[in-house]
Protein backbone atom coordinates (compact mmCIF):
# COMPACT_ATOMS: atom_id res chain seq x y z
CA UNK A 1 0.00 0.00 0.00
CA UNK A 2 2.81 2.43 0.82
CA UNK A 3 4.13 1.59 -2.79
CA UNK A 4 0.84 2.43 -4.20
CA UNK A 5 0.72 5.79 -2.13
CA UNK A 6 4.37 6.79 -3.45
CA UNK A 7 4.07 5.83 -6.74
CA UNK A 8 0.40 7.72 -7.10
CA UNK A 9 2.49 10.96 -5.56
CA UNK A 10 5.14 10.56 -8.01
CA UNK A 11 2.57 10.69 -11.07
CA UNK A 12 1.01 13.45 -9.88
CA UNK A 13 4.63 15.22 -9.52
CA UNK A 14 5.44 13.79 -12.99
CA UNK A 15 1.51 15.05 -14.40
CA UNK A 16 2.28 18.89 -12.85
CA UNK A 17 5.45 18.68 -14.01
CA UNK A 18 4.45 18.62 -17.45
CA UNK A 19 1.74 20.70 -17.24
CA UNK A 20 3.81 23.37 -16.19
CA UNK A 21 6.23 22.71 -18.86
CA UNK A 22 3.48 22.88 -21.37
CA UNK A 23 1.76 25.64 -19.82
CA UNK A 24 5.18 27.70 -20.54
CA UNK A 25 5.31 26.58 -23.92
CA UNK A 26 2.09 27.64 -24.82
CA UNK A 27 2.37 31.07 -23.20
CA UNK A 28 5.76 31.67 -24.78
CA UNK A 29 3.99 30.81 -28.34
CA UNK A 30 1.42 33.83 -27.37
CA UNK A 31 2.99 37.22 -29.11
CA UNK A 32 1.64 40.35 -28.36
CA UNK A 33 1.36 42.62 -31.67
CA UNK A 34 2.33 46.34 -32.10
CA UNK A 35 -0.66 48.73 -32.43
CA UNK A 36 0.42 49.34 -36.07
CA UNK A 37 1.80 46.67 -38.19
CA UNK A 38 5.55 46.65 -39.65
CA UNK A 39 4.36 45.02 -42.47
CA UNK A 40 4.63 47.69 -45.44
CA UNK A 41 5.53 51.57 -45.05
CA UNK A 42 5.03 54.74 -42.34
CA UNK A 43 4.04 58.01 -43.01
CA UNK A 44 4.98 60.68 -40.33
CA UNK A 45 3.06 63.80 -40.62
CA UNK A 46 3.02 66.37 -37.30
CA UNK A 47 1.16 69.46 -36.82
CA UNK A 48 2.86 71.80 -33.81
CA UNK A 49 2.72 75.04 -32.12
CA UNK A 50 5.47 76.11 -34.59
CA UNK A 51 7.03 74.62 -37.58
CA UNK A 52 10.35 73.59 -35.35
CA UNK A 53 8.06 71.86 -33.39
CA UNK A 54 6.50 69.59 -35.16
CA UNK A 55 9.89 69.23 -37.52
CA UNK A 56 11.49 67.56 -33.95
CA UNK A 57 8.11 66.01 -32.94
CA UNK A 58 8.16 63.81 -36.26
CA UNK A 59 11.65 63.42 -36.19
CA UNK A 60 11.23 61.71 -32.77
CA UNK A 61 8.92 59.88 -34.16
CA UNK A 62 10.30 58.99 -37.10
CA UNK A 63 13.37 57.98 -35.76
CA UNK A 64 11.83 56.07 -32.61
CA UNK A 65 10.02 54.20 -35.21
CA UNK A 66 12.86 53.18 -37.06
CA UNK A 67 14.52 51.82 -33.89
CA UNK A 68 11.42 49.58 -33.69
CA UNK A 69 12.21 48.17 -37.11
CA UNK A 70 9.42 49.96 -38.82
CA UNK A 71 9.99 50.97 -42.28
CA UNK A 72 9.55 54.93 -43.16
CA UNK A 73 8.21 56.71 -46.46
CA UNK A 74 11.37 58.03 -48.58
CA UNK A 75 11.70 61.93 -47.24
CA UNK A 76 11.08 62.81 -50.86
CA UNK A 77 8.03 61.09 -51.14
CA UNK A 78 6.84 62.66 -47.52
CA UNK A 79 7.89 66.18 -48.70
CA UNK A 80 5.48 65.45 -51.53
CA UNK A 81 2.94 64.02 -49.41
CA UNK A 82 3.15 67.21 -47.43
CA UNK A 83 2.29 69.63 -50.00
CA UNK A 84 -0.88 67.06 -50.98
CA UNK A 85 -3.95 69.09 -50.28
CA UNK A 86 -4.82 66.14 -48.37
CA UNK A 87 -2.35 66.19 -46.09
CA UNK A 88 -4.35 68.59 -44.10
CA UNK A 89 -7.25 66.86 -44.17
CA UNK A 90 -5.69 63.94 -43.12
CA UNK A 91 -3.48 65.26 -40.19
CA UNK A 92 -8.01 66.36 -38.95
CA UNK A 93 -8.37 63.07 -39.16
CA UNK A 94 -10.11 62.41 -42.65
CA UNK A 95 -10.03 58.88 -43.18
CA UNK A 96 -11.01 59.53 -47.00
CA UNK A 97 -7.79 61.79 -47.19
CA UNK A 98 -6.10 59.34 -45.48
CA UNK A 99 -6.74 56.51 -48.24
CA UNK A 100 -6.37 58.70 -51.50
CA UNK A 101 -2.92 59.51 -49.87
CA UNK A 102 -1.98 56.16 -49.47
CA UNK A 103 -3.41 55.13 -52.75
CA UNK A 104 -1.41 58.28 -54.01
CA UNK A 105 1.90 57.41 -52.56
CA UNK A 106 1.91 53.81 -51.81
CA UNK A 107 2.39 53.49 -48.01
CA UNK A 108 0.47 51.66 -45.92
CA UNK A 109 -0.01 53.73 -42.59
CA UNK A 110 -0.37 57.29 -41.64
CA UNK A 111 0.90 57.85 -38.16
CA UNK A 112 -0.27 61.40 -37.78
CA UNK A 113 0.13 63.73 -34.38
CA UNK A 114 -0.57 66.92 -33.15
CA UNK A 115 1.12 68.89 -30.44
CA UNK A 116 -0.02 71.49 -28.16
CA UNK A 117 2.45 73.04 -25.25
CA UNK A 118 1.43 75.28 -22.80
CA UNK A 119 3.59 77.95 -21.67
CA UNK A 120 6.18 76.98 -19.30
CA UNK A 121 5.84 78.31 -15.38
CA UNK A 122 8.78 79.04 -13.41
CA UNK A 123 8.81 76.61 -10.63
CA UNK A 124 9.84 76.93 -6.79
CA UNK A 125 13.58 75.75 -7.88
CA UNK A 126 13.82 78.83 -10.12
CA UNK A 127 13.84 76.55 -13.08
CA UNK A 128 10.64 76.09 -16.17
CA UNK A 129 7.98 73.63 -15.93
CA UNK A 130 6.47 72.83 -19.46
CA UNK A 131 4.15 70.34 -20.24
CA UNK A 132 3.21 69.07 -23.65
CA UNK A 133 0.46 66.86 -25.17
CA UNK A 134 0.28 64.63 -28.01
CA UNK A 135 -2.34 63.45 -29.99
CA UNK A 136 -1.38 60.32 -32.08
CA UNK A 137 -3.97 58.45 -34.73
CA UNK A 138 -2.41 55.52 -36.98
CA UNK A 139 -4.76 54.76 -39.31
CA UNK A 140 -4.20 52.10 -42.17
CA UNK A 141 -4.24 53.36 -46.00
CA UNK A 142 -7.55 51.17 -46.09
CA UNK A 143 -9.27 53.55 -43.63
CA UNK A 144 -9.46 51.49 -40.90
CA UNK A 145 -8.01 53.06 -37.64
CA UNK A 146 -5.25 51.20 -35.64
CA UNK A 147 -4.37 53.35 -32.85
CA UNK A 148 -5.53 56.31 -31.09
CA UNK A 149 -3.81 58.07 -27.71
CA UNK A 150 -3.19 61.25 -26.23
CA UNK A 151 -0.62 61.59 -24.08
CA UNK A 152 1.49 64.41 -21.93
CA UNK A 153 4.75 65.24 -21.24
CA UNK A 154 6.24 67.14 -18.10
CA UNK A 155 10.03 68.15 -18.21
CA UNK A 156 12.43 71.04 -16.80
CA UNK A 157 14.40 73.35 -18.22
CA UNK A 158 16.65 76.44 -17.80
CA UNK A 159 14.15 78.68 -20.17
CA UNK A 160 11.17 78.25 -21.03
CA UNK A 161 11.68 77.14 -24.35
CA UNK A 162 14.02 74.58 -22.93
CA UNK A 163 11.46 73.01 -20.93
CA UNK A 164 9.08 73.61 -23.65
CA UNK A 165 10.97 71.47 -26.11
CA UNK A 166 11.89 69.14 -23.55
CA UNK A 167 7.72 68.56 -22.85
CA UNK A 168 7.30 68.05 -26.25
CA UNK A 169 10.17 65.47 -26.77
CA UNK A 170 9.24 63.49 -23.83
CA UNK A 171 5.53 63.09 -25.58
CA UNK A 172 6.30 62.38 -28.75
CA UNK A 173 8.80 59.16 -27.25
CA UNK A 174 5.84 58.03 -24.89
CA UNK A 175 3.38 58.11 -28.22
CA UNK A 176 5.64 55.68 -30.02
CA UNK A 177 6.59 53.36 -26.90
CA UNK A 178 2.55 53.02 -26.36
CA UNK A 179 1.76 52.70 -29.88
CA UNK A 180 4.47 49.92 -30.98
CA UNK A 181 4.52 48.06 -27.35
């Protein structure tokens, strides 16, 4: 009987065992996808507060995308895509804009943002507060939306316009770490 006992406790080991060992297996098989796909091209376009804003906004998020493996729109093709009439309807969110653009010039998602900073406030270290927001849609050349966030920004600087670069920087990067985690 105390055979039987050990040997029933030694399956049972054996049966957890494995199902632990599968269990891992089948969770490590589970991938969690991007909010945008990296299959096929990106198109950046950013409207700012000022043109020098929303040049560094998209270049943050141009480049942050590239880390992520994501493949970009040539910069002469995006240069034309900017002077498309329909490049402003599609940075408002015109999904019809958004597809005759794509159809146009072949990519396969608009990532499109807008900034807004507030002016910085001197804070009780003697140094600027500024905080920044950033409103990200990607949206497929199909029409179909992907991805939608706003998100802020809060940094310090010596000036104001120090701090409120710095706001906008830290948005744009914690647009593109939500949107391709």
């Amino acid at each position: 009987m105390n055979k039987r006992r050990c040997g029933s406790r030694m399956l049972k080991a054996a049966c957890f065992v494995f199902a632990l060992a599968f269990l891992g297996v089948v969770c490590s098989a589970i991938t969690v996808e991007a909010a945008i796909p990296q299959k096929g091209s990106v198109a950046v376009l950013v409207k700012g507060p000022s043109e020098q804003h929303a040049a560094s906004t998209e270049s943050i998020i141009t480049g942050q995308l590239l880390m992520n493996g994501y493949k970009i729109v040539d910069p002469k093709v995006l240069n034309r895509i900017r002077r498309d009439k329909a490049a402003v309807l599609a940075l408002e969110g015109n999904v019809d804009a958004i597809m005759k653009l794509g159809r146009t010039y072949g990519f396969s998602t608009l990532v499109s943002a807008r900034v807004e900073a507030g002016a910085p406030v001197l804070n009780e270290f003697k140094l600027y507060t500024g905080t920044a927001s950033a409103a990200v849609m990607a949206t497929a050349s199909n029409g179909s939306r992907l991805y939608a966030d706003t998100v802020s920004g809060k940094q310090v600087g010596y000036t104001p316009d120090e701090a409120r670069q710095k706001s906008i920087e830290a948005a744009a990067k914690l647009a593109v770490e939500r949107m391709t985690k």
